[in-house]
N, C-alpha and C. Protein backbone atom coordinates (compact mmCIF):
# COMPACT_ATOMS: atom_id res chain seq x y z
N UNK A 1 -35.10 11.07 -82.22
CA UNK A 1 -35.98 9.98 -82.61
C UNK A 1 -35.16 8.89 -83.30
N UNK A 2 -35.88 7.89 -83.17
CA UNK A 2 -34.52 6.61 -83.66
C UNK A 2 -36.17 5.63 -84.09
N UNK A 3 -35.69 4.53 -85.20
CA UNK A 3 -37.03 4.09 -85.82
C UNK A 3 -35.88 2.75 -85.96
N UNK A 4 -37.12 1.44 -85.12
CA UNK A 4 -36.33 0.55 -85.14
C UNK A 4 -37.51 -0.43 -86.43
N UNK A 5 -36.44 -1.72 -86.82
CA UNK A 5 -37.35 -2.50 -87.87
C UNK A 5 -37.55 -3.20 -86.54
N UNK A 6 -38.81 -4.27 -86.01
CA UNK A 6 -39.01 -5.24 -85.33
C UNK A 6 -39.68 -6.84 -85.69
N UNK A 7 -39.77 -7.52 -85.04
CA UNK A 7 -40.05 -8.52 -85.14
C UNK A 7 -41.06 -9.41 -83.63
N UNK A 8 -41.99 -9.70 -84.05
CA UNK A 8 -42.56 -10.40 -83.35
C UNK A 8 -42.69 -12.24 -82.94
N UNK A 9 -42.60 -12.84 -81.82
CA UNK A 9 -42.69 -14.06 -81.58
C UNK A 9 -43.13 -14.46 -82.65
N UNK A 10 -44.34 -14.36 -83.46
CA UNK A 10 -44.88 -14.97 -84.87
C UNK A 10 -44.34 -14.83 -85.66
N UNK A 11 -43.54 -13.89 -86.17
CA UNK A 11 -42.60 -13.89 -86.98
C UNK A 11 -42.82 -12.88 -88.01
N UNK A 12 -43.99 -11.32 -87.20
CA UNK A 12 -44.61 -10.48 -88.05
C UNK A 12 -43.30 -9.22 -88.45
N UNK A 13 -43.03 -8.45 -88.99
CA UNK A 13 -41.89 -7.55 -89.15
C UNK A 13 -42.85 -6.30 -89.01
N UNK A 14 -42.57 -5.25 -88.81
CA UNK A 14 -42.69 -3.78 -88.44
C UNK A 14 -41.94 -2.92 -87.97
N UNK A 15 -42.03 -1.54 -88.15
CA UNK A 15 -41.53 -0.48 -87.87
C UNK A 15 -41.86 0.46 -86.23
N UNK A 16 -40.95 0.92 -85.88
CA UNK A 16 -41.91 2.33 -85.37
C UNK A 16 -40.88 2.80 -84.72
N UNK A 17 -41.20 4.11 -84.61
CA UNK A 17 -40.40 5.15 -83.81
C UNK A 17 -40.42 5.19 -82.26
N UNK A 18 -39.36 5.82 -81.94
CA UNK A 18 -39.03 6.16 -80.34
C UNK A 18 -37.92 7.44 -80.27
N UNK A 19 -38.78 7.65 -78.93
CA UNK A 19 -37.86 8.81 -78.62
C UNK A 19 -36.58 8.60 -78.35
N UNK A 20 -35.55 7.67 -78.04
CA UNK A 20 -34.11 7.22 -77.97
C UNK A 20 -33.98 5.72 -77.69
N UNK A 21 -32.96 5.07 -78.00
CA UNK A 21 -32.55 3.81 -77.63
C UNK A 21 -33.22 3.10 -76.20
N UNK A 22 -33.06 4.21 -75.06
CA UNK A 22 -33.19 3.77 -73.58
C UNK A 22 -34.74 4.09 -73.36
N UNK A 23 -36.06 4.81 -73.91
CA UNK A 23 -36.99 5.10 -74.28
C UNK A 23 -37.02 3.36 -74.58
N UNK A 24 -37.05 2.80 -76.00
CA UNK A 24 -37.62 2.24 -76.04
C UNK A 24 -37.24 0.61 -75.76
N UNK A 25 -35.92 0.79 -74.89
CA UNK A 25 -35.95 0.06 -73.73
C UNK A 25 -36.82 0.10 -72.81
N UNK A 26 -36.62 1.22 -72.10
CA UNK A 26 -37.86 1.21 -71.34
C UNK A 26 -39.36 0.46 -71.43
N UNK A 27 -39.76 0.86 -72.56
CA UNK A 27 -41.12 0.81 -73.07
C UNK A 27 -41.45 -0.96 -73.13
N UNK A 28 -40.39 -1.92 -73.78
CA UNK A 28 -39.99 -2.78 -73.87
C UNK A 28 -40.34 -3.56 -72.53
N UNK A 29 -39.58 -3.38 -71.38
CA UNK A 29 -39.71 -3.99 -70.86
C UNK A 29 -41.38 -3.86 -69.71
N UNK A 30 -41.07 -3.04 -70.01
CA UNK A 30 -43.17 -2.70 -69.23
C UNK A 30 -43.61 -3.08 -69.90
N UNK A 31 -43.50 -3.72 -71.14
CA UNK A 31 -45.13 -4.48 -71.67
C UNK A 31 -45.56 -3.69 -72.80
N UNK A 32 -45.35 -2.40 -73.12
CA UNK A 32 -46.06 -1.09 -73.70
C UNK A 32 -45.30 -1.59 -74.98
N UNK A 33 -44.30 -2.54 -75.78
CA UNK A 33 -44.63 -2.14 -77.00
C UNK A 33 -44.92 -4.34 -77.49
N UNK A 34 -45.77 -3.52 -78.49
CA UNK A 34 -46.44 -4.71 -78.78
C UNK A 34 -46.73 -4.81 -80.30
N UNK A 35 -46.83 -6.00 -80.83
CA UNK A 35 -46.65 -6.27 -82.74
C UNK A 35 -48.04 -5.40 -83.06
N UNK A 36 -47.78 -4.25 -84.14
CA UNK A 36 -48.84 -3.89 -84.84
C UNK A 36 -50.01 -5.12 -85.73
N UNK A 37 -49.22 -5.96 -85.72
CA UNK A 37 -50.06 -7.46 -86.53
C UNK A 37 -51.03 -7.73 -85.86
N UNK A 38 -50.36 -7.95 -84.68
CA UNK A 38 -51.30 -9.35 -84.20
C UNK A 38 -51.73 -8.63 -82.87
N UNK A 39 -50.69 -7.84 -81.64
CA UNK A 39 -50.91 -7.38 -80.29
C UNK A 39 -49.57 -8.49 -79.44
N UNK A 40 -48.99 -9.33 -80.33
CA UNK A 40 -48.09 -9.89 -79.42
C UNK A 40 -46.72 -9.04 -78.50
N UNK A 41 -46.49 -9.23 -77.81
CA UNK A 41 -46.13 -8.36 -76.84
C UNK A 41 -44.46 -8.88 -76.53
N UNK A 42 -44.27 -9.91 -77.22
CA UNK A 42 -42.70 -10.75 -77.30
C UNK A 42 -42.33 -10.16 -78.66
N UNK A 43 -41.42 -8.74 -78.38
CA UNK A 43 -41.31 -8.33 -79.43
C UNK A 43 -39.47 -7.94 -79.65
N UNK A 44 -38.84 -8.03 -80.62
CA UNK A 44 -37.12 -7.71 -80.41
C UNK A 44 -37.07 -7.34 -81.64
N UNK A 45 -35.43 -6.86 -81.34
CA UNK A 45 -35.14 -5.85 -82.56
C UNK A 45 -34.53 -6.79 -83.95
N UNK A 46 -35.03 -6.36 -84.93
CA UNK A 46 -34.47 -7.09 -86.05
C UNK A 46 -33.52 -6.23 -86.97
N UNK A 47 -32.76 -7.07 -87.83
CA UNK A 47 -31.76 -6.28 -88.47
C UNK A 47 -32.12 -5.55 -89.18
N UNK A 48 -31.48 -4.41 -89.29
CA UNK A 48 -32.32 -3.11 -90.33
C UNK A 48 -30.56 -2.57 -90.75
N UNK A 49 -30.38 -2.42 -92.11
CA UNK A 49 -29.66 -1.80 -92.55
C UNK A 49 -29.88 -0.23 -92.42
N UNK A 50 -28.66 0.49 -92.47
CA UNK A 50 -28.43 2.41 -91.95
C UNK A 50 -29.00 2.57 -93.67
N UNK A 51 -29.55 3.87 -93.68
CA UNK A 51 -29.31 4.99 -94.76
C UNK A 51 -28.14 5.17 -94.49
N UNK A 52 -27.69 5.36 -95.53
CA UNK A 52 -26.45 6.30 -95.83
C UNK A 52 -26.64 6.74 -96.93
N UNK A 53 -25.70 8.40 -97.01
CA UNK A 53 -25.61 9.26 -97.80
C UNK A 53 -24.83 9.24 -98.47
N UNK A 54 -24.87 8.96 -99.92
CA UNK A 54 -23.26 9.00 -101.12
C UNK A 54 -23.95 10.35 -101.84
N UNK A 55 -22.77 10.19 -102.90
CA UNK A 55 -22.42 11.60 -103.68
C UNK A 55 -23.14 10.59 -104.96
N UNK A 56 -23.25 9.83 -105.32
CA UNK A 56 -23.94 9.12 -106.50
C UNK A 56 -25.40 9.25 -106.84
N UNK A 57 -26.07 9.39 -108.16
CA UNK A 57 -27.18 9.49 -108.52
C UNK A 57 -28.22 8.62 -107.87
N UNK A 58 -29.19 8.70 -107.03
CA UNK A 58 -30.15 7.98 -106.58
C UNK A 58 -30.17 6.75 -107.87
N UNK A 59 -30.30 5.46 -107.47
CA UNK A 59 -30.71 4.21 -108.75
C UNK A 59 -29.77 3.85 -109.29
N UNK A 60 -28.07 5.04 -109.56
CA UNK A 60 -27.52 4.12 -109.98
C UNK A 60 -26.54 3.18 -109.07
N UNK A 61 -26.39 2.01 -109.79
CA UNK A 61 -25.48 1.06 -109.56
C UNK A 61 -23.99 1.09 -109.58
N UNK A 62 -23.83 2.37 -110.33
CA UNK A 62 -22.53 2.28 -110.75
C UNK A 62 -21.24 3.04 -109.92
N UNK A 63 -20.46 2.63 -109.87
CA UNK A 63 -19.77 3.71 -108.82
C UNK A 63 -19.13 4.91 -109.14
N UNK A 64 -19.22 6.38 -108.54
CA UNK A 64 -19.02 7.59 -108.98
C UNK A 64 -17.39 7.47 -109.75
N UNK A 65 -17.32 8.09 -110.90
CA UNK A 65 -16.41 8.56 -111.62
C UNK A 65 -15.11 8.06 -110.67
N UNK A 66 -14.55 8.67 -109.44
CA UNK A 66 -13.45 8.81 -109.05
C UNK A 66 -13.58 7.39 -108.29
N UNK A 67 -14.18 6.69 -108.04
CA UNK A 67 -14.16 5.39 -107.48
C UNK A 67 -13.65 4.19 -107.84
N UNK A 68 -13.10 3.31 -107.38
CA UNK A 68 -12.16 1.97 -107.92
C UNK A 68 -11.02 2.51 -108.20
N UNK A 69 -10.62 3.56 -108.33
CA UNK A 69 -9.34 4.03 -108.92
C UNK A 69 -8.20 4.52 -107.90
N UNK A 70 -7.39 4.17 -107.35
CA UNK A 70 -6.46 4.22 -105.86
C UNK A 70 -5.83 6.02 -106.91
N UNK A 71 -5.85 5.64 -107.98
CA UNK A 71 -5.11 7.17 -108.58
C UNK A 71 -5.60 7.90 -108.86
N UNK A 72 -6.85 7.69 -108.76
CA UNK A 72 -8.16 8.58 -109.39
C UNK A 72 -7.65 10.10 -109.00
N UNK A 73 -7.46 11.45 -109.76
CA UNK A 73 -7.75 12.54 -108.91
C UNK A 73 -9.29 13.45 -108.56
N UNK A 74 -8.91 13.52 -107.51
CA UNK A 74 -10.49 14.46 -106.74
C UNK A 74 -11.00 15.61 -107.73
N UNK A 75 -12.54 15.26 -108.01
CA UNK A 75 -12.69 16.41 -108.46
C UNK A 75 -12.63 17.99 -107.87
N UNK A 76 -12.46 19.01 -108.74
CA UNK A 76 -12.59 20.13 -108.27
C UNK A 76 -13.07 20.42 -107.67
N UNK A 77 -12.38 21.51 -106.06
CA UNK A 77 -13.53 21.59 -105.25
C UNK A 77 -13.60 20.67 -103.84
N UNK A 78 -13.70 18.95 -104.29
CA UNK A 78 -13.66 18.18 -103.03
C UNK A 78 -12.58 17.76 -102.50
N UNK A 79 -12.55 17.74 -101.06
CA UNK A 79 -11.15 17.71 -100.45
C UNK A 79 -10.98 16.00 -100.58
N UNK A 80 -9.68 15.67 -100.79
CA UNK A 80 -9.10 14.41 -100.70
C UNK A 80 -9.88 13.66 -99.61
């Protein structure tokens, strides 16, 4: 499953899932996906930043202990 952000001719933003990239190609070009807003049917992909996974506390800002530091050593345990 892959969940794209979209955008409609009007300029509405939304979500939604698909079963793979070429899925919702597919779907795309038959007509079948269309703006949850409005029903407009001129619909493309908009920029959506990845999740990604760090080792840092959810909220903070700050960067983990061993970070900024080219000399920093690894904590115990994690490989270089």
């Amino acid at each position: 499953m892959i969940r794209y952000a979209l955008t409609c001719a009007d300029g509405h933003r939304f979500e939604s899932w698909f079963q793979s990239a070429s899925a919702f190609d597919t779907l795309l070009k038959s007509g079948h996906v269309s703006c949850s807003l409005c029903g407009n049917r001129d619909v493309s992909k908009a920029l959506m930043a990845p999740s990604v996974a760090t080792d840092r506390p959810e909220g903070s800002g700050a960067p983990a202990p061993d970070e900024g530091s080219e000399n920093a050593a690894a904590p115990a345990g994690r490989p270089l």
